[in-house]
Protein backbone atom coordinates (compact mmCIF):
# COMPACT_ATOMS: atom_id res chain seq x y z
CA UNK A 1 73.17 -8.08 32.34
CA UNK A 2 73.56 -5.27 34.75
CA UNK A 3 72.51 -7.35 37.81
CA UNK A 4 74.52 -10.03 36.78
CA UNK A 5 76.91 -11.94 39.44
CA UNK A 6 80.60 -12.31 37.24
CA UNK A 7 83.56 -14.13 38.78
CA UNK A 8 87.28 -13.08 37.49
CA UNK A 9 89.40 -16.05 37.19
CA UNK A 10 92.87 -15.78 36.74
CA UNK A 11 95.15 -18.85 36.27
CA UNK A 12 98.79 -18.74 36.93
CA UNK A 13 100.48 -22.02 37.83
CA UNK A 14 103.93 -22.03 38.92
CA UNK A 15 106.88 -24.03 37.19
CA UNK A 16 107.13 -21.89 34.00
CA UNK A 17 109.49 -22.97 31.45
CA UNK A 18 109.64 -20.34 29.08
CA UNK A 19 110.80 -18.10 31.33
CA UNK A 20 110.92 -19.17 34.57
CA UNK A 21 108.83 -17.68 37.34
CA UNK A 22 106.87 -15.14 34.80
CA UNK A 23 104.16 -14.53 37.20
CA UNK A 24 105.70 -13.10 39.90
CA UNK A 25 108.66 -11.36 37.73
CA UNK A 26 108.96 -7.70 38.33
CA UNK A 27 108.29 -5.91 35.16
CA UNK A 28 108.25 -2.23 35.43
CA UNK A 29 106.82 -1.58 39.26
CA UNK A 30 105.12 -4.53 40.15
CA UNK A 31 104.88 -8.44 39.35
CA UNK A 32 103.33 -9.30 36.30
CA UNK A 33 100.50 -10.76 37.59
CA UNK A 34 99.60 -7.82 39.54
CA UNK A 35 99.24 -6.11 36.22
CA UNK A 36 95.97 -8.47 35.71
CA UNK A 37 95.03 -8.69 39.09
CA UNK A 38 94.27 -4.42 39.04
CA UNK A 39 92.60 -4.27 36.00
CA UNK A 40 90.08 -6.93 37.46
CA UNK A 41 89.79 -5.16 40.62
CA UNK A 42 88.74 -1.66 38.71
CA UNK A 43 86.71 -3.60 36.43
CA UNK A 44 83.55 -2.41 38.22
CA UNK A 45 81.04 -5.06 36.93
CA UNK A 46 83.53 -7.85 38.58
CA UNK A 47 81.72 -8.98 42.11
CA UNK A 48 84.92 -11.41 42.77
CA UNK A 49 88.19 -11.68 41.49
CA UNK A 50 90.69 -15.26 42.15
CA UNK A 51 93.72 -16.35 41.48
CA UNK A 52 93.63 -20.28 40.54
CA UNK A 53 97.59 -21.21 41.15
CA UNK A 54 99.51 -24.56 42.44
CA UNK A 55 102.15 -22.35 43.89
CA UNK A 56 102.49 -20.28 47.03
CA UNK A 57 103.95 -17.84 46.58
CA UNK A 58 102.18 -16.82 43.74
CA UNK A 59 99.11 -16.76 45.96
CA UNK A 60 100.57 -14.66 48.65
CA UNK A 61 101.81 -11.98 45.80
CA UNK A 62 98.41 -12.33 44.34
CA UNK A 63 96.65 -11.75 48.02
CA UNK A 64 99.02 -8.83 48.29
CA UNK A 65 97.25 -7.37 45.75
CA UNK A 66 94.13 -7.78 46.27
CA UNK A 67 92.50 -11.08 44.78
CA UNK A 68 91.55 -13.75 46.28
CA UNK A 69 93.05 -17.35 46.59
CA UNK A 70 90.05 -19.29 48.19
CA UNK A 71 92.31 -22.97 47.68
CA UNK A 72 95.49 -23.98 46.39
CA UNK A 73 95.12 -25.74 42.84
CA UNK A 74 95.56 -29.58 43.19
CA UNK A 75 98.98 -30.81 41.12
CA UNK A 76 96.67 -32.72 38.42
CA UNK A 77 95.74 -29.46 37.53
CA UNK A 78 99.12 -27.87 37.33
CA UNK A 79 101.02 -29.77 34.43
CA UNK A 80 101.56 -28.94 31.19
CA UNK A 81 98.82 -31.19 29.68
CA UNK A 82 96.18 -29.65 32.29
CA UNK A 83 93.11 -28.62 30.13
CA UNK A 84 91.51 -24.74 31.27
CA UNK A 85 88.13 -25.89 31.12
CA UNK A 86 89.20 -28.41 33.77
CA UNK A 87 90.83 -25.59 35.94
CA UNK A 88 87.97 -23.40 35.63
CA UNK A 89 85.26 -26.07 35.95
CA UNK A 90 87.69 -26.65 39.72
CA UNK A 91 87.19 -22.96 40.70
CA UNK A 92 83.70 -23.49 39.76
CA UNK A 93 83.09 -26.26 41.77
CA UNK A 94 85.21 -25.23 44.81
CA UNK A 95 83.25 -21.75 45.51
CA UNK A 96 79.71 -23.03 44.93
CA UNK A 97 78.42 -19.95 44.63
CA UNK A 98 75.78 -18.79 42.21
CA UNK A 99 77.90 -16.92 39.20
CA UNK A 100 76.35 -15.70 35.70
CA UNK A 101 79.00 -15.37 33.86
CA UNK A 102 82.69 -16.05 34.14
CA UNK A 103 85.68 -13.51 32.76
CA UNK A 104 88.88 -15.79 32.66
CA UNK A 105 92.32 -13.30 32.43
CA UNK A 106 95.14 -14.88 31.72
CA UNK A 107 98.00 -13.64 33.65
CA UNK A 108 100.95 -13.28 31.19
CA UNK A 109 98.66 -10.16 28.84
CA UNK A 110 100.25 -6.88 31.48
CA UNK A 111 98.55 -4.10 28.41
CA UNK A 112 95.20 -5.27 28.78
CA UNK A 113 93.63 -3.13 30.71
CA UNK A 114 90.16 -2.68 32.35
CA UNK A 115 88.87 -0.50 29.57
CA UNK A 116 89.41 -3.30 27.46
CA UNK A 117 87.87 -5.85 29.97
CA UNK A 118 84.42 -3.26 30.24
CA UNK A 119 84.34 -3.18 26.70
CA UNK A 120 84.14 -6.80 25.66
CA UNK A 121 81.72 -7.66 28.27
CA UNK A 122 79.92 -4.57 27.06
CA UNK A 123 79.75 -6.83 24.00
CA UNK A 124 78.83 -9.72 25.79
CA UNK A 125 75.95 -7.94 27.63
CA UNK A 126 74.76 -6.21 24.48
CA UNK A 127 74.51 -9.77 22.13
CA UNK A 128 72.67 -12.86 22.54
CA UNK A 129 76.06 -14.94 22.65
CA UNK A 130 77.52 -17.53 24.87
CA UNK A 131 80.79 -16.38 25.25
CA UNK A 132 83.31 -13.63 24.04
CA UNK A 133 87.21 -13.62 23.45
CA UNK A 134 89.95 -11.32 22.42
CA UNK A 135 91.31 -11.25 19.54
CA UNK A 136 94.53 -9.85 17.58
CA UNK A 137 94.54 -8.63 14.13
CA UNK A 138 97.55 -11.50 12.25
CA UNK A 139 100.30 -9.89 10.89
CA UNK A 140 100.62 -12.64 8.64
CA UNK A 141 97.92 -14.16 6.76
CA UNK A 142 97.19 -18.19 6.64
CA UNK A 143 96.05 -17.68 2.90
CA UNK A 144 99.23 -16.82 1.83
CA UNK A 145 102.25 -17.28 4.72
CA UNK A 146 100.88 -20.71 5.89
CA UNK A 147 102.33 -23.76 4.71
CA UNK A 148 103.08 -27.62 5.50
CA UNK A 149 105.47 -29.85 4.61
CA UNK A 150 104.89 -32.82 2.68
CA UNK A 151 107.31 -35.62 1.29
CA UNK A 152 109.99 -32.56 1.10
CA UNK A 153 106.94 -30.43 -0.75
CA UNK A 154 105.23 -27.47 0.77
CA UNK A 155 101.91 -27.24 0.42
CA UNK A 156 98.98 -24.64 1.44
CA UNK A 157 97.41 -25.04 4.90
CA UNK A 158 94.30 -23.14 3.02
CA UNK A 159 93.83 -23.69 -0.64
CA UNK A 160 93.46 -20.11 -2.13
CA UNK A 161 92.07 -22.13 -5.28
CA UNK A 162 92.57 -19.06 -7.36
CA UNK A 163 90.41 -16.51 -5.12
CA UNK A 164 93.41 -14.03 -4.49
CA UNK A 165 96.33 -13.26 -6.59
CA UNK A 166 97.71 -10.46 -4.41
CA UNK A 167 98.32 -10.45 -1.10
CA UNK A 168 96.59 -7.14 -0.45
CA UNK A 169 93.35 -8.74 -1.91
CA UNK A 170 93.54 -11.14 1.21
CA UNK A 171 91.00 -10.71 3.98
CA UNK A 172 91.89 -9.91 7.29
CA UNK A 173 92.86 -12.38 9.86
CA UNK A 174 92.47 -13.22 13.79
CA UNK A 175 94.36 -14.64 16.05
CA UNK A 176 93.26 -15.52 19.36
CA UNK A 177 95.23 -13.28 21.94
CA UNK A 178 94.12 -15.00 25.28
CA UNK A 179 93.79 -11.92 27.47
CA UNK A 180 90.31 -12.12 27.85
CA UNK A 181 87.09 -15.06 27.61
CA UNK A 182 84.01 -14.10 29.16
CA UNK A 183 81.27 -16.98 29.11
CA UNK A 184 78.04 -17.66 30.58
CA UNK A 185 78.32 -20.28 33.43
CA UNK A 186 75.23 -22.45 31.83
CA UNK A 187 77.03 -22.26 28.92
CA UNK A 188 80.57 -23.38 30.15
CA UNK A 189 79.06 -26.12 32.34
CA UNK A 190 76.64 -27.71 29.45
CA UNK A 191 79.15 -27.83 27.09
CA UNK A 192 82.76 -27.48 28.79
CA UNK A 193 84.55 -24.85 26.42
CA UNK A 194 84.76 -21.15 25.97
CA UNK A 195 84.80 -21.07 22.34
CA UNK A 196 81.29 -21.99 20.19
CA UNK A 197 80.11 -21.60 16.87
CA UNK A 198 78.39 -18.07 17.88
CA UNK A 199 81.10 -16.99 20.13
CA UNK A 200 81.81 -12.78 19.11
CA UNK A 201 85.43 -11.75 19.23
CA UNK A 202 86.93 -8.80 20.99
CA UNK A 203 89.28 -7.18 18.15
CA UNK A 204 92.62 -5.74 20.53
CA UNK A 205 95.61 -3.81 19.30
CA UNK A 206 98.70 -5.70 19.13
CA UNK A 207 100.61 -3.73 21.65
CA UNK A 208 97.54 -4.65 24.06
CA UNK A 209 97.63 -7.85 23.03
CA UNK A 210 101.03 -9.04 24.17
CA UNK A 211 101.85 -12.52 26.01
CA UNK A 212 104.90 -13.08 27.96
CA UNK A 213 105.93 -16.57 27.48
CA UNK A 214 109.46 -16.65 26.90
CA UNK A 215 112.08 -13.75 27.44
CA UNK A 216 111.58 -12.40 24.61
CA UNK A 217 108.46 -11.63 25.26
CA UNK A 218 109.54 -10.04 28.70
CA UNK A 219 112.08 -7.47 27.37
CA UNK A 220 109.47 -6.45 24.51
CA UNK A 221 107.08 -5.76 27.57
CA UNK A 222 109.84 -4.14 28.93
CA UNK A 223 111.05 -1.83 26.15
CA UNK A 224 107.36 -0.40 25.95
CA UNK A 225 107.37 0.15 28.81
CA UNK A 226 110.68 2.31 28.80
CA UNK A 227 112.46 -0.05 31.42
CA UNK A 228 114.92 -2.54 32.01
């Protein structure tokens, strides 16, 4: 995999409304996307690094710092309901360039960091596996937190059908974190997704492993990092 050509995609549509315009908000020195866009840049095996947004100035904050924003995403591709297979599979098309394998960072995960980014494409390179994504160890478990409502009743999402009577017996659980998917282009465009049945996961701490959404999210970001 060492002379393999890997594209950075980063998607950050405007019109957030969590928390209104997260991408570009200042959080400690910079905007938050810029915290992405550097830890592609110093991600040495990266050949190219864009910015997929619908919104301006996004793109000129993301030029600023050094990616690239080779067109402006089309407004189908900017709502709520947009799929990201569809907005990568539009990058994709749009640079017609031969890639190998695509690393997809979403914008809103500041604490990952290129270390982390090296790493799980280390594991990419090193396994026979179409794709790669991060991961977060649950605080809570779905065997034993996880219910749904029924006619008033709870009941068990999984059925523990007298496996585990503690909750220390349970086995560990992942959630997906979004900061990072790396996937072979071949294997994207046969099949459109970035998850499969043989798809390894990148285990990240849970500090790393924060996503702004909402601004709640934003002052967490901020208290770690000592600012307000």
């Amino acid at each position: 995999m060492s002379n393999s050509k890997v594209l950075a995609i980063i998607p950050a549509r405007g019109g957030s409304k969590g928390l209104p315009g997260k991408n570009i908000k200042i959080l400690g020195d910079k905007p938050l996307i810029a915290w992405t866009i550097e830890a592609a840049l110093n991600s040495e095996f990266i050949c190219k690094v864009i910015v997929t947004t619908d919104c301006q100035e996004i793109a000129s904050v993301a030029i600023r710092y050094g990616a690239e924003v080779p067109f402006i995403r089309p407004t189908e591709l900017a709502t709520d309901s947009a799929a990201t297979v569809d907005v990568i599979d539009h990058a994709i098309t749009f640079l017609d360039e031969d890639f190998d394998v695509i690393v997809v960072l979403q914008p809103t995960s500041p604490f990952r960091t290129q270390i982390d980014i090296q790493n799980a494409f280390e594991l990419y390179s090193n396994n026979c596996t179409p794709s790669v994504v991060s991961v977060m160890k649950a605080d809570k478990s779905p065997y034993w937190y996880f219910f749904r409502e029924n006619n008033n009743k709870i009941q068990p999402v999984i059925t523990l059908e007298g496996q585990f009577s503690r909750r220390q017996d349970l086995p560990d659980s992942y959630l997906l974190n979004g900061a990072v998917y790396i996937v072979g282009v071949k294997d994207f465009q046969r099949d459109r997704k970035l998850i499969f049945n043989d798809t390894l996961s990148f285990v990240m701490s849970k500090e790393s492993s924060i996503d702004i959404d909402d601004i709640m999210d934003f002052k967490l970001a901020q208290l770690i990092l000592g600012v307000k």
